[in-house]
C-alpha atoms as a PDB file:
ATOM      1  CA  UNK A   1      12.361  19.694  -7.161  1.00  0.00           C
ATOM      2  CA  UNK A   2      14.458  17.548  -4.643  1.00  0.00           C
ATOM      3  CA  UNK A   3      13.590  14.052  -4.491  1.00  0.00           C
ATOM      4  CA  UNK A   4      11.532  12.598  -1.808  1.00  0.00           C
ATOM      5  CA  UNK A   5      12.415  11.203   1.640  1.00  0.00           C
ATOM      6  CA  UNK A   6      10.762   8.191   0.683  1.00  0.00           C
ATOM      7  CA  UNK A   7      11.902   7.710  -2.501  1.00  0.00           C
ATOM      8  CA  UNK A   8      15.946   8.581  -0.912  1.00  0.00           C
ATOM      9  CA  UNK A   9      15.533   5.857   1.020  1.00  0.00           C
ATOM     10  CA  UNK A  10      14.309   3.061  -1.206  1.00  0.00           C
ATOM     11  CA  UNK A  11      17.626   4.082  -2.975  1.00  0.00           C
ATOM     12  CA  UNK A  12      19.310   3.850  -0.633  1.00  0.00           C
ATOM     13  CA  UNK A  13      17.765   0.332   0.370  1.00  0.00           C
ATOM     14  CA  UNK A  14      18.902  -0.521  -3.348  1.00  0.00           C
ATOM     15  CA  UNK A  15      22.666   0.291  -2.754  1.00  0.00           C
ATOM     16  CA  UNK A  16      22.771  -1.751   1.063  1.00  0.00           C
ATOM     17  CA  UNK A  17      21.299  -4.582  -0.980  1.00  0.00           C
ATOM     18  CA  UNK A  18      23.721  -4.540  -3.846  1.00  0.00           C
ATOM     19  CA  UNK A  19      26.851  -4.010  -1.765  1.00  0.00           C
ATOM     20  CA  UNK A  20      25.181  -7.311   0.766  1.00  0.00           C
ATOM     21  CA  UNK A  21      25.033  -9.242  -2.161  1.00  0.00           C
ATOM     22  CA  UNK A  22      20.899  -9.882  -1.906  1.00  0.00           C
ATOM     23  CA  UNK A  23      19.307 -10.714  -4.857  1.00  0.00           C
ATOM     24  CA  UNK A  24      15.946 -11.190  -4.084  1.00  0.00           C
ATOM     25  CA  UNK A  25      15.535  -7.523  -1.697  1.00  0.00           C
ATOM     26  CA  UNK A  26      17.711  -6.142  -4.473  1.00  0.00           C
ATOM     27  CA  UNK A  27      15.264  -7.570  -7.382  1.00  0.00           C
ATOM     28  CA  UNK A  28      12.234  -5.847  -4.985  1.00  0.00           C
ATOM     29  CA  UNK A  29      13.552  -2.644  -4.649  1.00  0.00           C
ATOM     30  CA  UNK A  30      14.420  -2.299  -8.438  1.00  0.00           C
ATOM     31  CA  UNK A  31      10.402  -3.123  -9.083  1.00  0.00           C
ATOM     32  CA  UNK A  32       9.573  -0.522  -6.467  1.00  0.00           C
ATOM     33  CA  UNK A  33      11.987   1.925  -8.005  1.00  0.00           C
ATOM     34  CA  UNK A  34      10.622   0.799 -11.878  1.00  0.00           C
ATOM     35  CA  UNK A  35       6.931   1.657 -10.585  1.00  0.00           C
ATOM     36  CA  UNK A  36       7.915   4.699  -8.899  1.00  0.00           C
ATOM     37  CA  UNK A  37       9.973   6.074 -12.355  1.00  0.00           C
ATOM     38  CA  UNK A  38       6.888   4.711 -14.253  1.00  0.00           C
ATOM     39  CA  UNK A  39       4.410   7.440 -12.824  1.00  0.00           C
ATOM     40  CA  UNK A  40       7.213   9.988 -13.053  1.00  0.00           C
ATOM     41  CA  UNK A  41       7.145   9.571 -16.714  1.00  0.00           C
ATOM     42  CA  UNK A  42       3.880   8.697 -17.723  1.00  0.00           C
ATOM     43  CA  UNK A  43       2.902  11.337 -15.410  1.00  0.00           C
ATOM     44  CA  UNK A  44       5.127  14.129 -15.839  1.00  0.00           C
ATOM     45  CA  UNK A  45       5.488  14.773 -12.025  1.00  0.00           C
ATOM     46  CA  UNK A  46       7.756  14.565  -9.139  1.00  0.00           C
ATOM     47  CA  UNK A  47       5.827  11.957  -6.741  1.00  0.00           C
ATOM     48  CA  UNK A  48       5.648  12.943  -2.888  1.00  0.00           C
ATOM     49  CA  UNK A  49       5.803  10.329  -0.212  1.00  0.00           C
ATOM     50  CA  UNK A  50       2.220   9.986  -0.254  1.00  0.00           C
ATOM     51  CA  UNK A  51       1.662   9.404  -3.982  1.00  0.00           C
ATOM     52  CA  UNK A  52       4.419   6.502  -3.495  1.00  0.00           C
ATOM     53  CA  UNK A  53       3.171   5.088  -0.248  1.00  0.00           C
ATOM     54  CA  UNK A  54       0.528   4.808  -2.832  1.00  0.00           C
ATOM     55  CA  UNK A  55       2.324   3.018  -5.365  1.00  0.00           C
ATOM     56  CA  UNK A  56       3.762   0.594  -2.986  1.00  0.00           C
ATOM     57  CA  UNK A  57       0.147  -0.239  -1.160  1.00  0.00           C
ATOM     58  CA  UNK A  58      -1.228  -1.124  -4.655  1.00  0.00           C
ATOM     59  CA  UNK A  59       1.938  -3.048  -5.198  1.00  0.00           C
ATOM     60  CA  UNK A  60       1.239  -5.114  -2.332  1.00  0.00           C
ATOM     61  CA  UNK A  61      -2.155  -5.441  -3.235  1.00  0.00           C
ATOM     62  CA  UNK A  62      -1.469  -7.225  -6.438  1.00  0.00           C
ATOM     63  CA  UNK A  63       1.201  -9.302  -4.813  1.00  0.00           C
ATOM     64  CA  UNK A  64      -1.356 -10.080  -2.430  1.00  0.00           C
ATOM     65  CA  UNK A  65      -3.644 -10.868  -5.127  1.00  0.00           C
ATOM     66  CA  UNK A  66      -1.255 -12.996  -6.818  1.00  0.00           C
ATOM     67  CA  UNK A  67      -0.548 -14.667  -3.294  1.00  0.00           C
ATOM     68  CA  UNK A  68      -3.765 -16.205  -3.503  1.00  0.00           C
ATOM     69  CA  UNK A  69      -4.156 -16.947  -7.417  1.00  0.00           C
ATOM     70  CA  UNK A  70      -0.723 -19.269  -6.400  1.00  0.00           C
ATOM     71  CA  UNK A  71      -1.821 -21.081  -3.362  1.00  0.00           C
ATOM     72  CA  UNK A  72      -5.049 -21.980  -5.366  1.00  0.00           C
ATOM     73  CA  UNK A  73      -3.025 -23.584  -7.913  1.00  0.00           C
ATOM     74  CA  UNK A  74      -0.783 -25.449  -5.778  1.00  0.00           C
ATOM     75  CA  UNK A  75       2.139 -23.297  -6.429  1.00  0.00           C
ATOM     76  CA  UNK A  76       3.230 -22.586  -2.776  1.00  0.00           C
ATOM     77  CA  UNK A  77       7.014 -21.569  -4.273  1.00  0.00           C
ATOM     78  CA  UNK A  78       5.827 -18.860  -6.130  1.00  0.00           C
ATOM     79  CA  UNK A  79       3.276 -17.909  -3.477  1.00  0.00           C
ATOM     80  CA  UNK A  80       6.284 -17.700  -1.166  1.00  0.00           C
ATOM     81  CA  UNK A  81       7.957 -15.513  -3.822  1.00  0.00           C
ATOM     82  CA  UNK A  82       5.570 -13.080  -3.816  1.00  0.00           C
ATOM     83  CA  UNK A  83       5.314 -13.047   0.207  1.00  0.00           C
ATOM     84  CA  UNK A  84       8.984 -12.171   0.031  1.00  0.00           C
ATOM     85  CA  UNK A  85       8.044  -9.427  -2.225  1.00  0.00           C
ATOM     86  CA  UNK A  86       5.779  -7.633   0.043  1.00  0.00           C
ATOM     87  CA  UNK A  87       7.914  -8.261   3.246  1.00  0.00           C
ATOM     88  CA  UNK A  88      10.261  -6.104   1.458  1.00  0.00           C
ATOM     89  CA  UNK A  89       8.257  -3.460   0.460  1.00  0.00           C
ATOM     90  CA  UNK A  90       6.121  -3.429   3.742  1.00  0.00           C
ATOM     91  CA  UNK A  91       9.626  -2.014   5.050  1.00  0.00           C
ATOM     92  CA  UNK A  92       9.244   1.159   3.511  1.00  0.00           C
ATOM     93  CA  UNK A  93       4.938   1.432   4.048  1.00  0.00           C
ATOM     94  CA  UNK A  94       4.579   2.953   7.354  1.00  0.00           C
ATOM     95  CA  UNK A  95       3.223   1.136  10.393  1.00  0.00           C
ATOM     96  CA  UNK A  96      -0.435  -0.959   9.880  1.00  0.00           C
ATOM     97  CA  UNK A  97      -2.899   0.269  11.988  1.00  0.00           C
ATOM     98  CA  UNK A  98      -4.626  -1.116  14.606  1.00  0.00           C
ATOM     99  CA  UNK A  99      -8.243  -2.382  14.826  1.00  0.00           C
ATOM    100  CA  UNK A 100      -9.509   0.240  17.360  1.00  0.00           C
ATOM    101  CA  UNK A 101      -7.500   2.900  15.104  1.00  0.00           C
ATOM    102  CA  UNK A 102      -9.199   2.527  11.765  1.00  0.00           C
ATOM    103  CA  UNK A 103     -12.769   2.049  13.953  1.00  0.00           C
ATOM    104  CA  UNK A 104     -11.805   5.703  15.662  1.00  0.00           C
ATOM    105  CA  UNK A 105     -11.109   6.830  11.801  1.00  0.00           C
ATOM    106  CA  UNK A 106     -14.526   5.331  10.293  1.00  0.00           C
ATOM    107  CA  UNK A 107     -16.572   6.892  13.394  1.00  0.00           C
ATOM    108  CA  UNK A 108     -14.936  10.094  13.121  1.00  0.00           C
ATOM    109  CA  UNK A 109     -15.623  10.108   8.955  1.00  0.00           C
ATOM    110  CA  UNK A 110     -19.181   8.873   9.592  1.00  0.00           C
ATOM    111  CA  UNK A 111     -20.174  11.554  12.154  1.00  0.00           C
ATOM    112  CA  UNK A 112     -18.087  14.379  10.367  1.00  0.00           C
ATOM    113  CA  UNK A 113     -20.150  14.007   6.846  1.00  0.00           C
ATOM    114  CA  UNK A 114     -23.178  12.893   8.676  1.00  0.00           C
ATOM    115  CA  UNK A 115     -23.193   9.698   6.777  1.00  0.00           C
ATOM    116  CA  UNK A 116     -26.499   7.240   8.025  1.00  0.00           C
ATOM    117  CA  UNK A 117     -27.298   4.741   4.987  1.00  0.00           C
ATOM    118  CA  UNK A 118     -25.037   3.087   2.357  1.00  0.00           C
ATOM    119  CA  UNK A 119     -25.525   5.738  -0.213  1.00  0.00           C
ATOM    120  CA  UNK A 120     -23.053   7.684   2.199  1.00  0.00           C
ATOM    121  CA  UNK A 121     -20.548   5.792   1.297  1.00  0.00           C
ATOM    122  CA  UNK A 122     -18.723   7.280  -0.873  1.00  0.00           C
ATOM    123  CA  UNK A 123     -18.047  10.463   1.054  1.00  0.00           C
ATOM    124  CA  UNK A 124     -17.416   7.939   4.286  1.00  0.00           C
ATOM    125  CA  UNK A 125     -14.509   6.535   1.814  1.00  0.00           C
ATOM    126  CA  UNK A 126     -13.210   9.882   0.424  1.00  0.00           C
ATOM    127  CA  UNK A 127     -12.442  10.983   3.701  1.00  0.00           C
ATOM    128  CA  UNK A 128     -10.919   7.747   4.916  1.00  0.00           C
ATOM    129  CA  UNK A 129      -8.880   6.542   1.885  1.00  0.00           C
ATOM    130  CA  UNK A 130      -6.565  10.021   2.483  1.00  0.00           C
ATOM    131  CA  UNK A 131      -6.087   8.741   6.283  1.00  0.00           C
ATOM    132  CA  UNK A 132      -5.190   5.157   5.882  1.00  0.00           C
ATOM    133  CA  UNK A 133      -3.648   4.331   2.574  1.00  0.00           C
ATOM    134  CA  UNK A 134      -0.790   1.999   3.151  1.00  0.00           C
ATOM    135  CA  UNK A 135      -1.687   1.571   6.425  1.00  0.00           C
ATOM    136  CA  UNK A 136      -4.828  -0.432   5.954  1.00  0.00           C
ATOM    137  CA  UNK A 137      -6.304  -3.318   3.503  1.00  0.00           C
ATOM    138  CA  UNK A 138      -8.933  -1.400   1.296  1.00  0.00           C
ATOM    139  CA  UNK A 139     -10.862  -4.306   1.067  1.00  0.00           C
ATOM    140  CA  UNK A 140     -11.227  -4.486   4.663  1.00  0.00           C
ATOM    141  CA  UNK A 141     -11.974  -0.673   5.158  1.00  0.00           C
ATOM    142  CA  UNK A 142     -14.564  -0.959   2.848  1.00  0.00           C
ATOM    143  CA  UNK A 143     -16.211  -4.094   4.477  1.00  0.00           C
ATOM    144  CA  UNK A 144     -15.637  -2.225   7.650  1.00  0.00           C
ATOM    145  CA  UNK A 145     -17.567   0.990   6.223  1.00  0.00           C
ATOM    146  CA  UNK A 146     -20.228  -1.122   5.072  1.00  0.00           C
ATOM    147  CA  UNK A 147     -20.681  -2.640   8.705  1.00  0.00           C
ATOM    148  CA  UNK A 148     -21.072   1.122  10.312  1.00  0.00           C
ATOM    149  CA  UNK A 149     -23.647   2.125   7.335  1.00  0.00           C
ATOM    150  CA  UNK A 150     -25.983  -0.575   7.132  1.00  0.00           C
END
């Protein structure tokens, strides 16, 4: 099965960075490429773009995560760290989307499953998670969701 677009270019990424000398978006990429081959072989599959884009997003998530646990402690330099982290990887998520965007997704997943109290939620999420992951926090989907359903 030929490797992904996605994946191709994150390799690619990796060689710019090693022939520009860059240490830290070289040290990135390798963790984005570790995770990637980590699914492949716990897995036993050939990821797509959307089963990395996946990856990534939950990468992010825990660097965002980790973001906060830092700044709480007073460690701004690692905190800064892990921003650098997710700048780099954010290069390869595709484009956030916009406020109005994930409102027109919500309404259109709330009126297609006919969703009208917060036990609809679930299917409200099913439908949306598929649309937005990697483009949008979770967290604030979710939240979001919640707002339309209650």
């Amino acid at each position: 099965m030929p490797e992904s677009p996605l994946k191709t270019q994150i390799s690619e990424a990796m060689k710019e960075a090693m022939r520009a000398k860059d240490k830290e978006r070289l040290g990135t990429i390798r963790l984005v490429l570790a995770e990637i081959k980590k699914v492949e072989v716990d897995e036993r599959i050939d990821p797509d773009d959307a089963r990395i884009t996946s990856i990534m997003d939950k990468m992010v998530k825990q660097r965002r995560d980790s973001i906060k646990q830092f700044t709480d402690g007073g460690r701004e330099e690692l905190a800064a760290k892990e921003q650098a982290e997710i700048d780099v990887s954010q290069e390869f998520l595709p484009q956030p989307l916009t406020a109005e965007e994930l409102d027109s997704i919500i309404a259109e997943a709330v009126a297609s499953t006919g969703a009208s109290s917060m036990q609809d939620m679930g299917k409200v999420m099913g439908i949306v998670k598929a649309q937005v992951v990697g483009k949008a926090d979770m967290g604030k989907v979710s939240a979001l969701v919640k707002s339309k359903l209650s």
